[in-house]
N, C-alpha and C. Protein backbone atom coordinates (compact mmCIF):
# COMPACT_ATOMS: atom_id res chain seq x y z
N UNK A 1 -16.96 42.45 -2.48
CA UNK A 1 -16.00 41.36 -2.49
C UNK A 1 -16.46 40.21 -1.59
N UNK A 2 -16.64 40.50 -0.54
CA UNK A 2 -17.15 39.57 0.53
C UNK A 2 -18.49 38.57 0.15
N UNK A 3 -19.50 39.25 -1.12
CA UNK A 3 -20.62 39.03 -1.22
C UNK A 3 -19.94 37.93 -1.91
N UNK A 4 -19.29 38.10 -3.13
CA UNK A 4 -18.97 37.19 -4.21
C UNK A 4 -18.45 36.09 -3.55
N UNK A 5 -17.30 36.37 -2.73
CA UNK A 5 -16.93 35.15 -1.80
C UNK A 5 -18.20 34.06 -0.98
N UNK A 6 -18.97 34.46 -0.87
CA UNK A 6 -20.34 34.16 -0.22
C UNK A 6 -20.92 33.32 -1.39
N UNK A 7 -21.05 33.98 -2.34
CA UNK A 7 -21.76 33.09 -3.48
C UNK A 7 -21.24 32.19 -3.94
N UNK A 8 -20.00 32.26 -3.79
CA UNK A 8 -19.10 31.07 -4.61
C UNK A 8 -18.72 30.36 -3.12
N UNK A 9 -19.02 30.13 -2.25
CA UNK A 9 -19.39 29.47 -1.09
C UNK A 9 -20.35 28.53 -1.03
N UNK A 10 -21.46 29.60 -1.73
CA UNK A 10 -22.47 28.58 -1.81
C UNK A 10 -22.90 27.60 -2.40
N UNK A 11 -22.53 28.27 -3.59
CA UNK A 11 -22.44 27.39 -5.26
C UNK A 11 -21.65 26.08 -4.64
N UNK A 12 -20.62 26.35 -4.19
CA UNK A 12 -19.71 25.00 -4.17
C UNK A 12 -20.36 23.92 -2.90
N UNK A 13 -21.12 24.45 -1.32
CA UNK A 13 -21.29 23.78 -0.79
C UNK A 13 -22.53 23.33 -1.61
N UNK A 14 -23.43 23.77 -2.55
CA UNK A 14 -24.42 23.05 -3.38
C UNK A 14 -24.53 21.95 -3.99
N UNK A 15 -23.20 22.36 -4.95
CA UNK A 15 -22.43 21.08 -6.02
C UNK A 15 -22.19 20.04 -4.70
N UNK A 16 -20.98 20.26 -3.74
CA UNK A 16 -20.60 19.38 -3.00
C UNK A 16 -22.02 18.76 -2.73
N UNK A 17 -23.14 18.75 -1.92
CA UNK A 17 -24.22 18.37 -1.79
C UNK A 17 -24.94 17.71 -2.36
N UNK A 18 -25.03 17.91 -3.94
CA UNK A 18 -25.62 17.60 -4.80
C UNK A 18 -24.72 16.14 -5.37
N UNK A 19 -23.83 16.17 -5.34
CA UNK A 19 -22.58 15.11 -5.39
C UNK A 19 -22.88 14.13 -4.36
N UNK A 20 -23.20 14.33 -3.45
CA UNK A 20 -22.99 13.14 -1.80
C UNK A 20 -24.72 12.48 -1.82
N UNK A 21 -25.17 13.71 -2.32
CA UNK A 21 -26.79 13.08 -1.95
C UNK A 21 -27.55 12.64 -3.27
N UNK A 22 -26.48 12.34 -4.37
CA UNK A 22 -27.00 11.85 -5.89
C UNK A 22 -26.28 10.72 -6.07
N UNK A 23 -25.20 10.40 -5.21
CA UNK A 23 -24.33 8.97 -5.44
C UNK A 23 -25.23 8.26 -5.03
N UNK A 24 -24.74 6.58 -5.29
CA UNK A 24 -25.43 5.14 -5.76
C UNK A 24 -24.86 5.09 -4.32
N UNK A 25 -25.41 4.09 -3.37
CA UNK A 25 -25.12 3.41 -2.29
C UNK A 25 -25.35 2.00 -2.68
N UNK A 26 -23.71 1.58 -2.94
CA UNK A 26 -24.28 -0.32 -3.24
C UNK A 26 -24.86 -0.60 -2.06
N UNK A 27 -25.36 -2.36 -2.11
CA UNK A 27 -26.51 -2.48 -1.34
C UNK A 27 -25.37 -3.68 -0.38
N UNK A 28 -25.63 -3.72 0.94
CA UNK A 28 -24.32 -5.17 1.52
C UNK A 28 -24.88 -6.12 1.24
N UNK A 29 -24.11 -6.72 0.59
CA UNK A 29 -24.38 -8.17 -0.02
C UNK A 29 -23.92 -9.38 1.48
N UNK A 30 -24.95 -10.03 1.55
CA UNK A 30 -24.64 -11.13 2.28
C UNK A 30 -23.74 -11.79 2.26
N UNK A 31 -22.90 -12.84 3.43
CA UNK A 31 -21.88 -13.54 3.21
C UNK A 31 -22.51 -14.94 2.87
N UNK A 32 -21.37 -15.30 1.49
CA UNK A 32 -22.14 -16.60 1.24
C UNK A 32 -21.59 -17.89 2.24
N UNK A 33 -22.50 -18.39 2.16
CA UNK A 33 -22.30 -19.61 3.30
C UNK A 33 -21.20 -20.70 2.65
N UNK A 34 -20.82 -20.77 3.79
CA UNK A 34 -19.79 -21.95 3.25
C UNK A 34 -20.08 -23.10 2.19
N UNK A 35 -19.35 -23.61 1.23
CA UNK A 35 -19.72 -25.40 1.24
C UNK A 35 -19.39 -26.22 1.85
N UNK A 36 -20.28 -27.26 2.25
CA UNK A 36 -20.26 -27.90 3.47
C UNK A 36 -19.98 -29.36 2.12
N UNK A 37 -19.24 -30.33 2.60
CA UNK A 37 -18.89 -31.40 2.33
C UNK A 37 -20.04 -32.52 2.89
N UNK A 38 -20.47 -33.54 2.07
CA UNK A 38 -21.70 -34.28 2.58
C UNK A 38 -20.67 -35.51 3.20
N UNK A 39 -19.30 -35.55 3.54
CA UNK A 39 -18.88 -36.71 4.77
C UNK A 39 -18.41 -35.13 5.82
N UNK A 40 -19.32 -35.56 6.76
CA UNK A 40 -19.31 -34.55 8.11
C UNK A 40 -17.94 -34.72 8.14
N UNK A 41 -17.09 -33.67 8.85
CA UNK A 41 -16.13 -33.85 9.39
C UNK A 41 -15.32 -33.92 8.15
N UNK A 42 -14.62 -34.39 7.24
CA UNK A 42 -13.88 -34.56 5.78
C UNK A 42 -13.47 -33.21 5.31
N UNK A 43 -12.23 -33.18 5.31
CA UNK A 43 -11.39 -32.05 4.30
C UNK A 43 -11.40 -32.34 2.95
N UNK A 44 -11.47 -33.74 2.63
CA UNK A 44 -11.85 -33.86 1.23
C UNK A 44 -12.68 -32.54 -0.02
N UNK A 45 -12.46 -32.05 -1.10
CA UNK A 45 -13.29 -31.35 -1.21
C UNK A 45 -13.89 -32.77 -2.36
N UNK A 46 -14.79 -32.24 -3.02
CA UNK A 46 -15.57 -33.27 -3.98
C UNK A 46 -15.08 -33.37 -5.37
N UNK A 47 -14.98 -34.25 -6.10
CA UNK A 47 -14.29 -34.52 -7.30
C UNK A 47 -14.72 -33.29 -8.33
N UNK A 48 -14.30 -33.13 -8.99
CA UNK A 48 -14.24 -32.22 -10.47
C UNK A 48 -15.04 -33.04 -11.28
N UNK A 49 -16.18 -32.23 -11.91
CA UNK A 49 -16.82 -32.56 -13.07
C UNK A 49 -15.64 -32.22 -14.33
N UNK A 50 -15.93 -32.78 -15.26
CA UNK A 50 -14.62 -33.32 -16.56
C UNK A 50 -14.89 -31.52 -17.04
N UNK A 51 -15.94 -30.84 -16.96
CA UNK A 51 -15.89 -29.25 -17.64
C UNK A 51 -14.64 -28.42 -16.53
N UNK A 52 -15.04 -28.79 -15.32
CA UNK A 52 -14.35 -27.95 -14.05
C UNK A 52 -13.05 -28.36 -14.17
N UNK A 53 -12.64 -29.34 -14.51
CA UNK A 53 -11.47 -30.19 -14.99
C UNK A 53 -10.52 -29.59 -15.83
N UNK A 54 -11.29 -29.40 -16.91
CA UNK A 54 -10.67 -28.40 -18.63
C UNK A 54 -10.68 -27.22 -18.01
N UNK A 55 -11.25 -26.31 -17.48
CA UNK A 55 -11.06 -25.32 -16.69
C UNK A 55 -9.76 -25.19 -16.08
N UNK A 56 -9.65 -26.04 -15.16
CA UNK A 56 -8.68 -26.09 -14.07
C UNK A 56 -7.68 -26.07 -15.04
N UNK A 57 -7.43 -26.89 -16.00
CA UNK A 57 -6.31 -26.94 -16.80
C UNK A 57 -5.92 -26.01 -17.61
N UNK A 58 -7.21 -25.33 -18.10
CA UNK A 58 -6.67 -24.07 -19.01
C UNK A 58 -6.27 -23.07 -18.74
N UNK A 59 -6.68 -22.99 -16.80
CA UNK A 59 -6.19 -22.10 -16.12
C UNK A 59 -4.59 -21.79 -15.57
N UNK A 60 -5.01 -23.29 -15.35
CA UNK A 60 -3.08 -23.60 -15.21
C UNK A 60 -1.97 -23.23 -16.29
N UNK A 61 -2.80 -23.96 -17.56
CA UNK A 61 -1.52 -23.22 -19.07
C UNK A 61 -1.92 -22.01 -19.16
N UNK A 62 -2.65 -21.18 -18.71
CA UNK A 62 -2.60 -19.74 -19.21
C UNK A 62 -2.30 -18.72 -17.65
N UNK A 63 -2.49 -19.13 -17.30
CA UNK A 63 -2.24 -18.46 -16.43
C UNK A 63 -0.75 -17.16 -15.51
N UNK A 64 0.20 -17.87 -16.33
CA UNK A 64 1.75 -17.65 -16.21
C UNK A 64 1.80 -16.19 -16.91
N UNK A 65 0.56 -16.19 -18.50
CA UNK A 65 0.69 -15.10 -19.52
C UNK A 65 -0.05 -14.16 -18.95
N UNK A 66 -0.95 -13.73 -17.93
CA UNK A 66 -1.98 -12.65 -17.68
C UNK A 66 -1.14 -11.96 -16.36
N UNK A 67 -1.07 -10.72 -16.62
CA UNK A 67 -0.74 -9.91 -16.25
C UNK A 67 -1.82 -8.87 -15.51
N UNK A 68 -1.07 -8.04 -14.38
CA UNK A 68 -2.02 -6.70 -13.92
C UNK A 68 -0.90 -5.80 -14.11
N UNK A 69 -1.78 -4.58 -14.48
CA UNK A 69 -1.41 -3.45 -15.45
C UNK A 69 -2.00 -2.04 -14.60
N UNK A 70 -0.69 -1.24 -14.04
CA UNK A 70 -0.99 -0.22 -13.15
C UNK A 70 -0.78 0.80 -14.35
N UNK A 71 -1.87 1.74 -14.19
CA UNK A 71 -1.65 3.28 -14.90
C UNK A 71 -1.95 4.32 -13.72
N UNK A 72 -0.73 5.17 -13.93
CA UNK A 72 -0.82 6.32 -13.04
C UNK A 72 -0.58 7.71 -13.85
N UNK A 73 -1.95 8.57 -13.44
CA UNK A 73 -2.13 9.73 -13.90
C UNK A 73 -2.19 11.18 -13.74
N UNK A 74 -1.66 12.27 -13.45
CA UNK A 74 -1.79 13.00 -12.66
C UNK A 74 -2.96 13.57 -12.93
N UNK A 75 -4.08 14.17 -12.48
CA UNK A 75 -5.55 15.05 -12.31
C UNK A 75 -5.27 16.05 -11.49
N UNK A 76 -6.07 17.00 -12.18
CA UNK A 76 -6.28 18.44 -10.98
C UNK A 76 -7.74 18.37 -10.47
N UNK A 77 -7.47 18.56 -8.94
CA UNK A 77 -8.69 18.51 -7.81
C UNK A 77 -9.66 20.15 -8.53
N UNK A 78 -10.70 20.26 -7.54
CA UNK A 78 -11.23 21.25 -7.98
C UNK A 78 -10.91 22.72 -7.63
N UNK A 79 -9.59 22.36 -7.06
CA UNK A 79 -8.54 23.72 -6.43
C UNK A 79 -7.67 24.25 -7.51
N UNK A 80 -7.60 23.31 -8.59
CA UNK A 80 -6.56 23.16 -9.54
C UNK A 80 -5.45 22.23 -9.17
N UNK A 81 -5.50 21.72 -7.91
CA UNK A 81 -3.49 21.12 -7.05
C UNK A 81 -4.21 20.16 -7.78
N UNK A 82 -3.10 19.45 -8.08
CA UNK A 82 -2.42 18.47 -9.19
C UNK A 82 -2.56 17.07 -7.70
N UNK A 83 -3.04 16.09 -8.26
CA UNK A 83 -2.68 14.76 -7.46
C UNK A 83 -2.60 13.43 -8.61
N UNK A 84 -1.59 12.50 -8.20
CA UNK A 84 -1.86 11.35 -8.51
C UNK A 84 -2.92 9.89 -8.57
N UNK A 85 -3.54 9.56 -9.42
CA UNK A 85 -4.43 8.91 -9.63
C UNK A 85 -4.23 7.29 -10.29
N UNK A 86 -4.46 6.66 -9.02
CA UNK A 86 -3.76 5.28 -10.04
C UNK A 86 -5.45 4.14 -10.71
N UNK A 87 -5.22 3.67 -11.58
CA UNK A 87 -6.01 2.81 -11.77
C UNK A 87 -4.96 1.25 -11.91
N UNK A 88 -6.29 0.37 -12.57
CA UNK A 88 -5.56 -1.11 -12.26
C UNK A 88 -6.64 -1.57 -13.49
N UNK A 89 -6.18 -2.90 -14.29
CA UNK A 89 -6.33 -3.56 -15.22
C UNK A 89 -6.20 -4.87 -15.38
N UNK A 90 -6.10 -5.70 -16.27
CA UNK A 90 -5.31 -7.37 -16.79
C UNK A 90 -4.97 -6.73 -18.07
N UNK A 91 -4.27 -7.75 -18.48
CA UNK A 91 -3.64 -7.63 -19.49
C UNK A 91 -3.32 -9.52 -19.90
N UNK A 92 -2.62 -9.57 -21.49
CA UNK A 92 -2.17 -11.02 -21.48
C UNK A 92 -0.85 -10.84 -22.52
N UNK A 93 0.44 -11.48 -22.32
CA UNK A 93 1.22 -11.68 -22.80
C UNK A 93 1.31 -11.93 -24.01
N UNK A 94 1.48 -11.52 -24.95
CA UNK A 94 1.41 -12.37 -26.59
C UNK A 94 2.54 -12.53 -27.42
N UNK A 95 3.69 -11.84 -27.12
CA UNK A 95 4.57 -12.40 -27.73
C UNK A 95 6.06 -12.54 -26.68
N UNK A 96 7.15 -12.42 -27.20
CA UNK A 96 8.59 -13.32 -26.14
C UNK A 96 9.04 -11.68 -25.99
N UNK A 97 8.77 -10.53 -27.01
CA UNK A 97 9.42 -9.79 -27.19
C UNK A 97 8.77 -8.50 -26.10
N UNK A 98 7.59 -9.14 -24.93
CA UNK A 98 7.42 -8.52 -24.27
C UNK A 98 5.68 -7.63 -24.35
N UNK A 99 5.36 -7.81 -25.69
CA UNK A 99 4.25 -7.04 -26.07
C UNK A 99 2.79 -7.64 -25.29
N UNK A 100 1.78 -6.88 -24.95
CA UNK A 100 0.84 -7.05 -23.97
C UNK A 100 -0.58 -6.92 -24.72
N UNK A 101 -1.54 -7.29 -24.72
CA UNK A 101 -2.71 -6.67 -25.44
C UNK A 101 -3.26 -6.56 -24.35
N UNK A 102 -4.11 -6.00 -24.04
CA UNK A 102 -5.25 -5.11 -22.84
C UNK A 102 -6.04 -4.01 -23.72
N UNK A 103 -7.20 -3.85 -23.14
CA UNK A 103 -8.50 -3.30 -23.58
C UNK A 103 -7.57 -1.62 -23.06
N UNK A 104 -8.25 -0.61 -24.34
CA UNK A 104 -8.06 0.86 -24.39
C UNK A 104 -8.09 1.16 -22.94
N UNK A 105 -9.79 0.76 -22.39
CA UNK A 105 -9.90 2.10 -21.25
C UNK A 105 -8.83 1.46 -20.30
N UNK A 106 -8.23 0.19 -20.13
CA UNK A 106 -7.34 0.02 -19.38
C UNK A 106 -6.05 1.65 -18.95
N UNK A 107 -5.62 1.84 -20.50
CA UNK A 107 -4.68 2.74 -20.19
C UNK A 107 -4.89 4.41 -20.82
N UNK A 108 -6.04 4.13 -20.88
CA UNK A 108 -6.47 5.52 -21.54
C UNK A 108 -5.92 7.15 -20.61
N UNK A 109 -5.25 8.06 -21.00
CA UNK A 109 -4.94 9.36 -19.93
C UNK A 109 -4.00 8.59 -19.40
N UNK A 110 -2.83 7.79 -19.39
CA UNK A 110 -2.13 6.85 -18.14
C UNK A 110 -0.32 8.22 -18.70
N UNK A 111 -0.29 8.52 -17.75
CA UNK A 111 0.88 9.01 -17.80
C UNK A 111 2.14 8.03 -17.55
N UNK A 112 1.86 7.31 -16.70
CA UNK A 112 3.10 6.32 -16.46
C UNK A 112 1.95 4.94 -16.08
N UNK A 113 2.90 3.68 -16.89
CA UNK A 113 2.53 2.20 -17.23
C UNK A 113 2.90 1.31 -16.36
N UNK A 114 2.45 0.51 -15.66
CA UNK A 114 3.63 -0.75 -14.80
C UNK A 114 3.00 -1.64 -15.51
N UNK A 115 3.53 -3.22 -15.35
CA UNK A 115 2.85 -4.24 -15.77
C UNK A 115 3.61 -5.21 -14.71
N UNK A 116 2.60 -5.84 -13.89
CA UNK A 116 3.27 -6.90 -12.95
C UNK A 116 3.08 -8.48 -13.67
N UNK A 117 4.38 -8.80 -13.82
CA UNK A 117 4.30 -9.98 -14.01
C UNK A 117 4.94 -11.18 -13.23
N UNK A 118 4.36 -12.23 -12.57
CA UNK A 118 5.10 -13.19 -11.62
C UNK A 118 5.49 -12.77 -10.52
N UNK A 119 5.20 -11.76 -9.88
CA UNK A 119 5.78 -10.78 -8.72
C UNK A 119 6.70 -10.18 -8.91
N UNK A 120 6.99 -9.45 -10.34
CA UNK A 120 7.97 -8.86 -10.69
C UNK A 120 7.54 -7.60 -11.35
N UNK A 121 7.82 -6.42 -10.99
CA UNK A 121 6.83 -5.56 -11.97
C UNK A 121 8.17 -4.95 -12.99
N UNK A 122 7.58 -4.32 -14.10
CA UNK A 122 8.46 -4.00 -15.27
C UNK A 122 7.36 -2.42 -15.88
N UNK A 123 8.44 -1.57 -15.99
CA UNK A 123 7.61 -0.08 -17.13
C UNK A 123 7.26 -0.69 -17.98
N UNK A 124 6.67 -0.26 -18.43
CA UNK A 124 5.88 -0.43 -19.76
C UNK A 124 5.43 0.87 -20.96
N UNK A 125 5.25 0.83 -22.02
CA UNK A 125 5.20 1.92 -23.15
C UNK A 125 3.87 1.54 -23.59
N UNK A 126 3.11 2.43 -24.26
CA UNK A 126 2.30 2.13 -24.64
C UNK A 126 2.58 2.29 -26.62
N UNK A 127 2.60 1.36 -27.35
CA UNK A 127 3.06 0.78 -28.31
C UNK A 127 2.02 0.94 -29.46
N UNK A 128 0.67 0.83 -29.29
CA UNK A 128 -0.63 1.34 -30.02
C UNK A 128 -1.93 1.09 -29.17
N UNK A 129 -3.01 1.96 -29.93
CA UNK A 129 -4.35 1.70 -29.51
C UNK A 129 -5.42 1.85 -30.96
N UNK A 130 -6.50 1.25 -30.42
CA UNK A 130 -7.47 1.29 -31.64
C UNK A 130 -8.28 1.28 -30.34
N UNK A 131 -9.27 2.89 -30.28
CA UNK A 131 -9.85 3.25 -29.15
C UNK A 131 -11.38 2.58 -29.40
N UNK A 132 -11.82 2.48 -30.35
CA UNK A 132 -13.02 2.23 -31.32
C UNK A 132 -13.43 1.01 -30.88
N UNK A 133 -12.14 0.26 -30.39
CA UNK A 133 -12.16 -1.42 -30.39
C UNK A 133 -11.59 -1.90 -29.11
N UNK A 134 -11.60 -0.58 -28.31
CA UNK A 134 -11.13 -0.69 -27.17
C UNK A 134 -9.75 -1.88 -26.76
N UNK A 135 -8.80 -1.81 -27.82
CA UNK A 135 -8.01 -2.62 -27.61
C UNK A 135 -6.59 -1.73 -27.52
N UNK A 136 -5.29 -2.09 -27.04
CA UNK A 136 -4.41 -1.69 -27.26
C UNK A 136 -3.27 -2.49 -26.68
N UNK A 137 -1.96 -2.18 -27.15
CA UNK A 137 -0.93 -2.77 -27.33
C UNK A 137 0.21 -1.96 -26.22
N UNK A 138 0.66 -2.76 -25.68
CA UNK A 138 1.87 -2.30 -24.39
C UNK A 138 3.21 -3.11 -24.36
N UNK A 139 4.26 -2.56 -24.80
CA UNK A 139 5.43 -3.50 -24.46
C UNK A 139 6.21 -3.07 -23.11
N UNK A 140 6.68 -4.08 -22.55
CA UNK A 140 7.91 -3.98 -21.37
C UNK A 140 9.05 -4.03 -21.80
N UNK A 141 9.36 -3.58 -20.49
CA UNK A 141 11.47 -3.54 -21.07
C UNK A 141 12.10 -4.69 -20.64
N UNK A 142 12.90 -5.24 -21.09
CA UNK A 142 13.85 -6.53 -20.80
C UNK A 142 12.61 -7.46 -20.11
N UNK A 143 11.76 -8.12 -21.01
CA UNK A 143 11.23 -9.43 -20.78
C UNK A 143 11.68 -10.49 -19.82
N UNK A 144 11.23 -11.55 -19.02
CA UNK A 144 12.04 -12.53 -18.12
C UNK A 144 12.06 -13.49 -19.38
């Protein structure tokens, strides 16, 4: 009995090992340097090119419709105990009646949906998917 306990000791401090010393170490990315304004001293920032412009603007009209999209899932550790697992997403508004389109793996395994919108968060259902096309469909309850 004791032996088996021993082996399956080992096996696992192996895996564990093999896990810590096979992960990716991102690399620290430098801090980027400020932009510096060419009138010393000036809070001014520098005018908008007419593209950065349409930007700015399309950001502004769309911006109200994009949403972040919490899925929470329960997983079993390698003990079997059960824990909660949240991920995070975007999403974009498409119709009045509340409905959301966001990409599959967004909510793929999601046991329970949030969708924050405007600093307001709301449940959410998941309504369809087409996994193939990584797209899928989410409505909320009582729309603002």
């Amino acid at each position: 009995m004791v032996k088996r306990g021993l082996q399956i000791a080992i096996l696992s401090a192996g895996l564990l090992a093999a896990f810590w010393l096979g992960r990716e170490r991102a690399p620290r990315l430098a801090e980027p340097e400020p932009r510096v304004n060419a009138q010393k001293g000036s809070n001014e920032q520098p005018p908008l090119s007419p593209e950065e412009e349409n930007n700015a603007r399309i950001y502004r009209e769309i911006s109200p419709s994009v949403v972040n999209i919490t899925k929470k899932e329960i997983e079993y550790d390698f003990f079997l105990q059960p824990f909660l697992r949240e991920g995070s997403g975007s999403g974009s508004v498409i119709s009045k009646e509340g409905h959301i389109l966001t990409n599959y793996h967004v909510v793929e395994g999601a046991d329970r949906l949030e969708v924050a919108l405007q600093e307001k968060t709301y449940p959410a259902r998941l309504v369809g998917a087409d996994p193939l096309s990584d797209l899928a469909v989410l409505q909320i309850s009582s729309p603002p």
